[in-house]
Protein backbone atom coordinates (compact mmCIF):
# COMPACT_ATOMS: atom_id res chain seq x y z
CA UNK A 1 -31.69 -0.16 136.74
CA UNK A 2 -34.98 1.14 135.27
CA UNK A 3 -37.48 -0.61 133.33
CA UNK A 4 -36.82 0.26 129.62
CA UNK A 5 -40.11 1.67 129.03
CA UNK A 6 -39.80 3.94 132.11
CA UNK A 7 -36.73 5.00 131.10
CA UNK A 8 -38.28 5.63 127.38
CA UNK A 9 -40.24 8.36 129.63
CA UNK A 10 -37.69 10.24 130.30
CA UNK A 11 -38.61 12.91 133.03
CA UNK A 12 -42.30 12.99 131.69
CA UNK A 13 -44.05 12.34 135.12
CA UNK A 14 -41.09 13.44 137.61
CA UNK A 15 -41.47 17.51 137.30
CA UNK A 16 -43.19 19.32 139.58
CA UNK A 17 -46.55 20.54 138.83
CA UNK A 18 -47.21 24.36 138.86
CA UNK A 19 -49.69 25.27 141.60
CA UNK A 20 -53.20 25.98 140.61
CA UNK A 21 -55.19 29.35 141.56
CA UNK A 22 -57.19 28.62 144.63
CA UNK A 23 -60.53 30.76 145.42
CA UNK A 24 -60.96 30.91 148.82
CA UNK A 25 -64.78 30.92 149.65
CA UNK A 26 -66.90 32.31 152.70
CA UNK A 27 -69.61 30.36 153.41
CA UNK A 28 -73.28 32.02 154.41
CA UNK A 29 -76.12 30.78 156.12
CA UNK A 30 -79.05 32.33 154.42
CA UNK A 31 -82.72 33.22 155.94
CA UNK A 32 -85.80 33.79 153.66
CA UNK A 33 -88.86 35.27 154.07
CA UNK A 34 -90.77 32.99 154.07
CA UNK A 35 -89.07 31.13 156.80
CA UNK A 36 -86.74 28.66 154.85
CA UNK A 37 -83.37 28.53 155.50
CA UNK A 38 -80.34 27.43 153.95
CA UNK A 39 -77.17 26.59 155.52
CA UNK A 40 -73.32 27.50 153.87
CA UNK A 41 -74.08 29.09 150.49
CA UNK A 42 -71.02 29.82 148.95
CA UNK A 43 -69.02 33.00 147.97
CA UNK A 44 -65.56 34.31 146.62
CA UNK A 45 -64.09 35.97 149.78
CA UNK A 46 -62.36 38.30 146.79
CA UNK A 47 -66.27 40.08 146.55
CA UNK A 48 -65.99 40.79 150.52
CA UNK A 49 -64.55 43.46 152.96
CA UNK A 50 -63.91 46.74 152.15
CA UNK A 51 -66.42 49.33 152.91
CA UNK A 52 -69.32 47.08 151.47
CA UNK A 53 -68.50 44.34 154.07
CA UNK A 54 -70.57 41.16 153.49
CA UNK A 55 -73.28 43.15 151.76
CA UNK A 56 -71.72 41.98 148.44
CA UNK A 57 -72.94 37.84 149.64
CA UNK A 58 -76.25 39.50 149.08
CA UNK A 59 -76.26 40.17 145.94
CA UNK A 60 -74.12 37.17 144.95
CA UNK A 61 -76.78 35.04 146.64
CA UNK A 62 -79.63 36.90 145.24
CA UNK A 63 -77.97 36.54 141.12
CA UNK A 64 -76.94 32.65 142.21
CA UNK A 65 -81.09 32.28 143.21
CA UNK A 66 -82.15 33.83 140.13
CA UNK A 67 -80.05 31.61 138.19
CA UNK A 68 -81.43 28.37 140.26
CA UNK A 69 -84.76 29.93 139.30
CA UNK A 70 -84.91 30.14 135.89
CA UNK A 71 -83.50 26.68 135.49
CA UNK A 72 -85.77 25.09 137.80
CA UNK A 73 -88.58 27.30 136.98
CA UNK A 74 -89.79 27.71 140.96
CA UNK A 75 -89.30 31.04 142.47
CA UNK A 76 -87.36 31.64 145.70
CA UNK A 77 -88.87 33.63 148.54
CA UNK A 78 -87.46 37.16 149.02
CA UNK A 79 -83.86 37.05 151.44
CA UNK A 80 -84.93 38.05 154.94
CA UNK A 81 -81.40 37.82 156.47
CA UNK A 82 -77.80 36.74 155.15
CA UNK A 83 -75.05 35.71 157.85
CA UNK A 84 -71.36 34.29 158.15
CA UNK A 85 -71.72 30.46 159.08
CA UNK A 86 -70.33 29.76 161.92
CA UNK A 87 -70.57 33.06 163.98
């Protein structure tokens, strides 16, 4: 028998959950100008492939540093290079 106050419950926490959305990221390794690199920056893989390719992490990257820049207040270096991590 069950516990009265599980069975007060009813089916409460036996349902299934619905699944959630899932954005599947590509991760970049990112070269600057000025020599500094950073290693699996983050992007929707919904923005890649197609004609564009990966050029689309460039941009993303560059809007995501502008961001980081106005908050912090420090400037990034200009992006030299952008690659997939892991080729």
């Amino acid at each position: 028998m069950l516990p009265l106050e599980y069975a007060a419950q009813g089916n409460e926490g036996m349902g299934r959950r619905k699944p959630t959305a899932r954005i599947e990221l590509v991760l970049f390794n990112v070269i600057y100008e000025d020599g500094t690199v950073t290693s699996n920056r983050k992007v929707p893989s919904s923005m890649l492939g197609g004609l564009a390719g990966d050029a689309p992490a460039r941009h993303f990257i560059e809007a995501q540093d502008r961001e980081i820049a106005e908050r912090s207040g420090r400037a990034r270096a200009r992006i030299k290079s952008v690659h997939r991590a892991g080729r």
